[in-house]
N, C-alpha and C. Protein backbone atom coordinates (compact mmCIF):
# COMPACT_ATOMS: atom_id res chain seq x y z
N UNK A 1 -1.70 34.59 -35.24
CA UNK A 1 -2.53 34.02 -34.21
C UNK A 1 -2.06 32.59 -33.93
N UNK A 2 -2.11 31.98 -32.99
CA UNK A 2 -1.47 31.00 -32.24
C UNK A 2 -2.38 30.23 -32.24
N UNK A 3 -2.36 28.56 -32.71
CA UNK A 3 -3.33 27.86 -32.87
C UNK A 3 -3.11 26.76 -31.65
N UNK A 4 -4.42 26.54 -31.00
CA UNK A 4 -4.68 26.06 -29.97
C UNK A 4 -4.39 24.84 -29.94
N UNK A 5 -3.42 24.66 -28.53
CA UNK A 5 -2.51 23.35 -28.43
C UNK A 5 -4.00 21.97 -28.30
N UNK A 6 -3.65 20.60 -28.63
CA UNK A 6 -5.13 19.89 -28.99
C UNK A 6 -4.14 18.85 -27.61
N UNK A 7 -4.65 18.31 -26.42
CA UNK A 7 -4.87 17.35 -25.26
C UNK A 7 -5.33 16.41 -25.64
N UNK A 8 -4.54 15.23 -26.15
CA UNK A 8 -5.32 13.79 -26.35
C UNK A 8 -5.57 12.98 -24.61
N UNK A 9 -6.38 12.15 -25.11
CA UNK A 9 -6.60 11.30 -23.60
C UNK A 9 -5.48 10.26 -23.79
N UNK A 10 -5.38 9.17 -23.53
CA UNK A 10 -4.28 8.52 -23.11
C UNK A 10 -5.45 7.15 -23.76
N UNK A 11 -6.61 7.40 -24.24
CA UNK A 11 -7.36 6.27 -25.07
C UNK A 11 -7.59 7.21 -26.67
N UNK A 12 -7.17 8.25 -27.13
CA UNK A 12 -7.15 8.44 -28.14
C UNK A 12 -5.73 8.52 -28.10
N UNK A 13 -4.57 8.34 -27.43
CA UNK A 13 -3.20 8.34 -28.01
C UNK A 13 -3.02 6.63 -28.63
N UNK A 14 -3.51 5.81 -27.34
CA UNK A 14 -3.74 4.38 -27.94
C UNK A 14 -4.36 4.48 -29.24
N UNK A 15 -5.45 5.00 -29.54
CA UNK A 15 -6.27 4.46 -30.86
C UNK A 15 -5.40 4.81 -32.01
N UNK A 16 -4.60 6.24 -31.85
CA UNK A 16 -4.07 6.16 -33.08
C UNK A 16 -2.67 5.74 -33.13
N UNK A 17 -2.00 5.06 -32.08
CA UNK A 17 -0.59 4.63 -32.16
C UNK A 17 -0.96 2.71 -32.69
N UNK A 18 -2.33 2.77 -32.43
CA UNK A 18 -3.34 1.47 -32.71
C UNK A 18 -3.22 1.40 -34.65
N UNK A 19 -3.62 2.94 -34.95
CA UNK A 19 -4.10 2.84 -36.41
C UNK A 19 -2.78 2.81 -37.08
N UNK A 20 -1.54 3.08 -36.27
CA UNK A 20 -0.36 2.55 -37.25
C UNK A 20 -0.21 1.34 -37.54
N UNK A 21 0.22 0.56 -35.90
CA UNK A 21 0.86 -0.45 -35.90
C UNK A 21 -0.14 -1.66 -36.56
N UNK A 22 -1.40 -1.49 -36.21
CA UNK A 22 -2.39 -2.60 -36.79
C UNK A 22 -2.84 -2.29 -38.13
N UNK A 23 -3.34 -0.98 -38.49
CA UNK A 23 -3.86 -0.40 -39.89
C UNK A 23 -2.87 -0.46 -40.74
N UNK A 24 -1.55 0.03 -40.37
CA UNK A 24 -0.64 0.10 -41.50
C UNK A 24 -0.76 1.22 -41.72
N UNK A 25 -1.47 2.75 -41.31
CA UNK A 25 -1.12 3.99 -41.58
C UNK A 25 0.29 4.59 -41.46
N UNK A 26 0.61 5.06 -42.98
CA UNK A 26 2.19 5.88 -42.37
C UNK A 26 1.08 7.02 -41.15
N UNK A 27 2.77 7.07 -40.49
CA UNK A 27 2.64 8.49 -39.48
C UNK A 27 2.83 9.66 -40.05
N UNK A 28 3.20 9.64 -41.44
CA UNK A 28 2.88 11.51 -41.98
C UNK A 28 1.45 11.40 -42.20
N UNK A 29 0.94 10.65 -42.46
CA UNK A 29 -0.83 10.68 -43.08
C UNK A 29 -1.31 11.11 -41.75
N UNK A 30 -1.09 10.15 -40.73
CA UNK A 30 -1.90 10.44 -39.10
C UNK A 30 -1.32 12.00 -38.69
N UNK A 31 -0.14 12.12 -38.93
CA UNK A 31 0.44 13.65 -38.01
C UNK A 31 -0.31 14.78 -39.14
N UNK A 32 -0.77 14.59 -40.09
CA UNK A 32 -1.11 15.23 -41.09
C UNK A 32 -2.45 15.69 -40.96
N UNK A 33 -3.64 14.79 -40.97
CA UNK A 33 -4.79 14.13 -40.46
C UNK A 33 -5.11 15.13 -39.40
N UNK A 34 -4.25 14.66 -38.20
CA UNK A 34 -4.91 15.06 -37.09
C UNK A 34 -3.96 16.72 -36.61
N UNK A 35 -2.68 16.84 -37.21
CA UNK A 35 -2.49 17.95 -36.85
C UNK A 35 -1.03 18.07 -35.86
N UNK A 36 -0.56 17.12 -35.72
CA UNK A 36 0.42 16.53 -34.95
C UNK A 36 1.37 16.25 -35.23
N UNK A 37 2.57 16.87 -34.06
CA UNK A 37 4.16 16.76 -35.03
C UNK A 37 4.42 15.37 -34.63
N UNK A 38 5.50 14.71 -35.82
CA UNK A 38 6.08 13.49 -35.82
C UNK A 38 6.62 12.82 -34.45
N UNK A 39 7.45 14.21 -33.56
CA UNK A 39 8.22 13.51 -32.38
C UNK A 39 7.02 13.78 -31.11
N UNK A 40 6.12 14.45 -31.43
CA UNK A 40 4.81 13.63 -30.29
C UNK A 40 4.50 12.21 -30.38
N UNK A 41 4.18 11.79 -32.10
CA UNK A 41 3.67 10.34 -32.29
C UNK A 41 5.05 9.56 -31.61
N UNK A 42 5.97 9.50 -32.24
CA UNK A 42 7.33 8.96 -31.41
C UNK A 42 7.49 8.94 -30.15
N UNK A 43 7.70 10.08 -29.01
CA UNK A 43 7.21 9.92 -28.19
C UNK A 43 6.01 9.17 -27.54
N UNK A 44 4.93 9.24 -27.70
CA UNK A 44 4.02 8.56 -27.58
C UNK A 44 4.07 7.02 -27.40
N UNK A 45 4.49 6.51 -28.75
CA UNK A 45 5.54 5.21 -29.21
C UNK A 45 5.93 4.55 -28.22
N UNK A 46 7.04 5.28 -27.86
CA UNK A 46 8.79 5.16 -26.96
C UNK A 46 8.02 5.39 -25.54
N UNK A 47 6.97 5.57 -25.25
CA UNK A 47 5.53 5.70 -23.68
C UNK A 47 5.38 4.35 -23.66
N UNK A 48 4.80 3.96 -24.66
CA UNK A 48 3.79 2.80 -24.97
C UNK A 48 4.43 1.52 -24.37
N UNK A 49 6.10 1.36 -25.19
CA UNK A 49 6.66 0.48 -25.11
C UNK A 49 7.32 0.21 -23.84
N UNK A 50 7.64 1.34 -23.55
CA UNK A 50 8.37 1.68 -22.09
C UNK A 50 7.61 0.74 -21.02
N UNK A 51 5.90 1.51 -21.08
CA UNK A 51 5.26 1.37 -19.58
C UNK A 51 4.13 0.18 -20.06
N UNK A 52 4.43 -0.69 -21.11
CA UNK A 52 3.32 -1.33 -21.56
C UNK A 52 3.21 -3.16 -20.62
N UNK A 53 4.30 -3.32 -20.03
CA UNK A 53 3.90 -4.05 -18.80
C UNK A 53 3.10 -3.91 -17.88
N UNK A 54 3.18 -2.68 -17.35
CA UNK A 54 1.85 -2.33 -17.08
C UNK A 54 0.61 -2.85 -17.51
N UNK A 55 0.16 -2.78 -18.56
CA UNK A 55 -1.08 -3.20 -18.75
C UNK A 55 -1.24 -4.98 -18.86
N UNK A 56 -0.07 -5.57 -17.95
CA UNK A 56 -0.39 -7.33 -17.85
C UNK A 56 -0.23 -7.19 -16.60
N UNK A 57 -0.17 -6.85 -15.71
CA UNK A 57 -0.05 -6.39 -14.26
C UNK A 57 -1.14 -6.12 -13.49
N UNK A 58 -1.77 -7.76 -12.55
CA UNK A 58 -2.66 -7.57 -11.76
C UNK A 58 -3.42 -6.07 -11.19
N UNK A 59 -4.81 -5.63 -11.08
CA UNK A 59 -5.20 -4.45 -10.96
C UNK A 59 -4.97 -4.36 -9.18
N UNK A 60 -5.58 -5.30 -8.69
CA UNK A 60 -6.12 -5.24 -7.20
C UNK A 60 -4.37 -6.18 -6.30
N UNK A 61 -4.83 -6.47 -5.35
CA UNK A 61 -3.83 -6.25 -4.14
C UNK A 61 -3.08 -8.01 -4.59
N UNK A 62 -2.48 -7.82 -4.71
CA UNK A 62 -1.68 -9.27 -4.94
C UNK A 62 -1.56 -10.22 -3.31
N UNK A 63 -1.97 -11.54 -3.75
CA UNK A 63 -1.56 -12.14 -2.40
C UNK A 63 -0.52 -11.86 -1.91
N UNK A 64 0.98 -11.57 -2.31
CA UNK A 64 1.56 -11.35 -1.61
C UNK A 64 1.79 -9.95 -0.63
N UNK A 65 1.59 -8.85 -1.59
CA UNK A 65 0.59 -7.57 -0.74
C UNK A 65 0.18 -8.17 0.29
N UNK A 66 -0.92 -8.57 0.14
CA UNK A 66 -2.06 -8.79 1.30
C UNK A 66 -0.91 -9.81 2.70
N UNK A 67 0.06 -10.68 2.47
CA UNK A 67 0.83 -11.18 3.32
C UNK A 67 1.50 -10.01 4.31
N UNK A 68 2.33 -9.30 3.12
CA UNK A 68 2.84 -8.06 4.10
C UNK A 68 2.30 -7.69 4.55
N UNK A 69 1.13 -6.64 3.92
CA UNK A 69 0.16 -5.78 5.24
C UNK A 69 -0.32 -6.66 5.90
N UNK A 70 -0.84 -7.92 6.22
CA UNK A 70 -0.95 -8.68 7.36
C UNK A 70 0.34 -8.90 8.32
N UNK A 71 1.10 -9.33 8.06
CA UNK A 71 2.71 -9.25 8.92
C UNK A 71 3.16 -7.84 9.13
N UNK A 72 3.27 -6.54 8.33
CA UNK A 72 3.24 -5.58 9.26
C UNK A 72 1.98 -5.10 10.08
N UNK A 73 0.55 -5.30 10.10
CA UNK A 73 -0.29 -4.74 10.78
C UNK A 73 -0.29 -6.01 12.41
N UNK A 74 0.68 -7.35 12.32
CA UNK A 74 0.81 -8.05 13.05
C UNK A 74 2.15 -7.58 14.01
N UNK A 75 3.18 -7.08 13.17
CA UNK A 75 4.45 -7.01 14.09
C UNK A 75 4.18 -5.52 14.69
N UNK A 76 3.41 -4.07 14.14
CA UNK A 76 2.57 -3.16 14.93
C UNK A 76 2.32 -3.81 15.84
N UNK A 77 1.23 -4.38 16.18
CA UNK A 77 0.27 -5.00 17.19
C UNK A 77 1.02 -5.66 18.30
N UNK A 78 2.54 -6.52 18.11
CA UNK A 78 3.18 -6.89 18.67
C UNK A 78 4.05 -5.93 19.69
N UNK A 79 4.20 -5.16 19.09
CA UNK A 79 5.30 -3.83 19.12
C UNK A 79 4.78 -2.82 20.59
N UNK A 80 3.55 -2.75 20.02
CA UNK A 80 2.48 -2.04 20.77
C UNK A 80 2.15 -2.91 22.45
N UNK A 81 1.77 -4.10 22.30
CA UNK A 81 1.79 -4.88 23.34
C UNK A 81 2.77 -4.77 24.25
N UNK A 82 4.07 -5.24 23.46
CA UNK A 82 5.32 -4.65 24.07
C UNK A 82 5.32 -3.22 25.16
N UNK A 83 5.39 -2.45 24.09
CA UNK A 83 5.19 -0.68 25.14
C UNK A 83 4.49 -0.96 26.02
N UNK A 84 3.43 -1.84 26.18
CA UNK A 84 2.13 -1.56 27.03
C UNK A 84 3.03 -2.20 28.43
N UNK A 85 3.45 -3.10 28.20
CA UNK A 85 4.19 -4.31 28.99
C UNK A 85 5.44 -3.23 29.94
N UNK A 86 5.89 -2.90 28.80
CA UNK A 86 7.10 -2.52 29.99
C UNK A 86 6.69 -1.49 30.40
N UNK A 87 5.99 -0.53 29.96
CA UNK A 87 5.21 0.74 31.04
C UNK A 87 4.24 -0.10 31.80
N UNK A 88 3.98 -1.06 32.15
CA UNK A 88 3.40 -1.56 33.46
C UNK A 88 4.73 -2.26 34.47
N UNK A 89 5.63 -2.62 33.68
CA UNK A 89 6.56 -2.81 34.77
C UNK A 89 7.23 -1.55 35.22
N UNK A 90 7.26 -0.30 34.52
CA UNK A 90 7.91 0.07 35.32
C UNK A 90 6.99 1.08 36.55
N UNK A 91 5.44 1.00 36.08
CA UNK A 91 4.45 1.57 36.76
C UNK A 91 4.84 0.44 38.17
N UNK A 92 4.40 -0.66 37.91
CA UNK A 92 4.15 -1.61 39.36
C UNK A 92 5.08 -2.63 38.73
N UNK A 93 6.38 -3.07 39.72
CA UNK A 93 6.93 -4.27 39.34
C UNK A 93 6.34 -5.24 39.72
N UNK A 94 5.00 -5.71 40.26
CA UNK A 94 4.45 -7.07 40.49
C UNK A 94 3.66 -7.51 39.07
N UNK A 95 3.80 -6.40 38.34
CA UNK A 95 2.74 -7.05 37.12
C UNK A 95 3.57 -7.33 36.22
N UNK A 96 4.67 -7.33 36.52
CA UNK A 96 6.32 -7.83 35.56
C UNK A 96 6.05 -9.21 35.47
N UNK A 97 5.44 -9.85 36.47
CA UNK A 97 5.71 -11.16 36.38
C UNK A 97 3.84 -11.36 35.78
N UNK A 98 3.81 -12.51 35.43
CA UNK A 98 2.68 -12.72 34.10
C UNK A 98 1.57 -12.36 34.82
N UNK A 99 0.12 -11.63 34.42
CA UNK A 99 -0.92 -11.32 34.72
C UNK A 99 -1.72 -12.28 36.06
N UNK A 100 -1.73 -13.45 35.27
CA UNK A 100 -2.18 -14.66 35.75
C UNK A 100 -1.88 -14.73 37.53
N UNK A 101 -0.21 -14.56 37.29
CA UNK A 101 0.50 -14.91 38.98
C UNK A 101 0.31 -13.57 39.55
N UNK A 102 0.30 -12.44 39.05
CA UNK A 102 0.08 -11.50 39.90
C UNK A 102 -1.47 -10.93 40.54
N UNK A 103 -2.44 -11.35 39.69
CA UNK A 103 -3.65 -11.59 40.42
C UNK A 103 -3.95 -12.64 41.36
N UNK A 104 -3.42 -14.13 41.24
CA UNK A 104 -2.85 -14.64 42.35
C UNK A 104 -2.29 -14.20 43.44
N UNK A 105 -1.35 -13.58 43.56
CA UNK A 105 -0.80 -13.08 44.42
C UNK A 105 -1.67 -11.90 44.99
N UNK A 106 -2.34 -10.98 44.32
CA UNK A 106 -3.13 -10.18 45.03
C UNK A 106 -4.25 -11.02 46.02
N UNK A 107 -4.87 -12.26 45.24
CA UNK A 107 -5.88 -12.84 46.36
C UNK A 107 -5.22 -13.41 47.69
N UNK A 108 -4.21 -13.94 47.10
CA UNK A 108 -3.38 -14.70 48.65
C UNK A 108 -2.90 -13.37 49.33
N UNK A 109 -2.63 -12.68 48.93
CA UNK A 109 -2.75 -11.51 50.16
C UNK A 109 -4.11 -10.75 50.88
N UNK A 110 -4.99 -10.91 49.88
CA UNK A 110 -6.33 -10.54 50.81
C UNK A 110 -6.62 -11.09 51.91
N UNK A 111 -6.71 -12.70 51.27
CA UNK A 111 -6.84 -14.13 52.10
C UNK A 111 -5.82 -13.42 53.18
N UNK A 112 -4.84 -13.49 53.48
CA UNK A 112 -4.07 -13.01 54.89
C UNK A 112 -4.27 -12.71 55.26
N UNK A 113 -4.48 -11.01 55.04
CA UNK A 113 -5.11 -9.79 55.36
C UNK A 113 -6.39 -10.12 56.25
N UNK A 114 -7.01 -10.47 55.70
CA UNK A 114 -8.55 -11.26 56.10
C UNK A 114 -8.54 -12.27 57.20
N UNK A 115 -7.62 -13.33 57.24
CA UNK A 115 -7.17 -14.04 58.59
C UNK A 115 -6.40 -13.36 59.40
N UNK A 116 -5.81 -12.39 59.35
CA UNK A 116 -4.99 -11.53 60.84
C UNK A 116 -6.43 -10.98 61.27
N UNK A 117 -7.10 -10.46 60.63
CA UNK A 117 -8.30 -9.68 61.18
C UNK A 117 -8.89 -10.72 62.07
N UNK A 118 -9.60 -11.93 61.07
CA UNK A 118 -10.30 -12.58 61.84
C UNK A 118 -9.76 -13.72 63.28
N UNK A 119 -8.08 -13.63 63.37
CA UNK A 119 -7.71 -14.13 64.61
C UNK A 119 -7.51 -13.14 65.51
């Protein structure tokens, strides 16, 4: 009969890679103990040391994060403006030239329009 493989959490692999290095337990007593071959605890080990920067490594968004996604959600926005711009020039070339002068120019042509009538 085949004895059922045992799933540690990743806070009971800490506690007992904990009860070596701080307790001073050999690892035949712990692999013994709990049931566990030597090159799991090793493994485990050779995890720890590997990815253990990790655990000095800000949780949440680093200022500089937060710079980028502000400068890309800014050069989007830019980008976008853009498209908008040249599909109006090529819809109407009077709105090529800046918003401002081309609504100008629409009133001074009413104004005309409006004096041929009224002479």
């Amino acid at each position: 009969m085949k004895k059922q493989r045992k799933h540690y959490t990743p806070e009971e692999k800490v506690a007992i890679l904990r009860r070596h290095m701080l307790e001073g337990v050999p690892i035949s007593d712990l692999c013994d103990e709990l049931g566990l071959q030597p090159t799991a605890f090793y493994r485990w080990q050779k995890e720890l040391f590997e990815n253990g920067a990790a655990a000095f490594q800000q949780r949440g968004r680093t200022k500089h994060q937060a710079e980028q996604e502000r400068i890309a959600h800014l050069e989007k926005k830019i980008q976008t403006k853009d498209e908008v711009a040249v599909m109006r020039r090529e819809v109407n070339p009077v709105t090529a030239v800046s918003t401002h002068r081309a609504q100008k120019a629409r009133v001074m042509l009413s104004s005309c329009r409006h004096l041929r009538m009224v002479l």
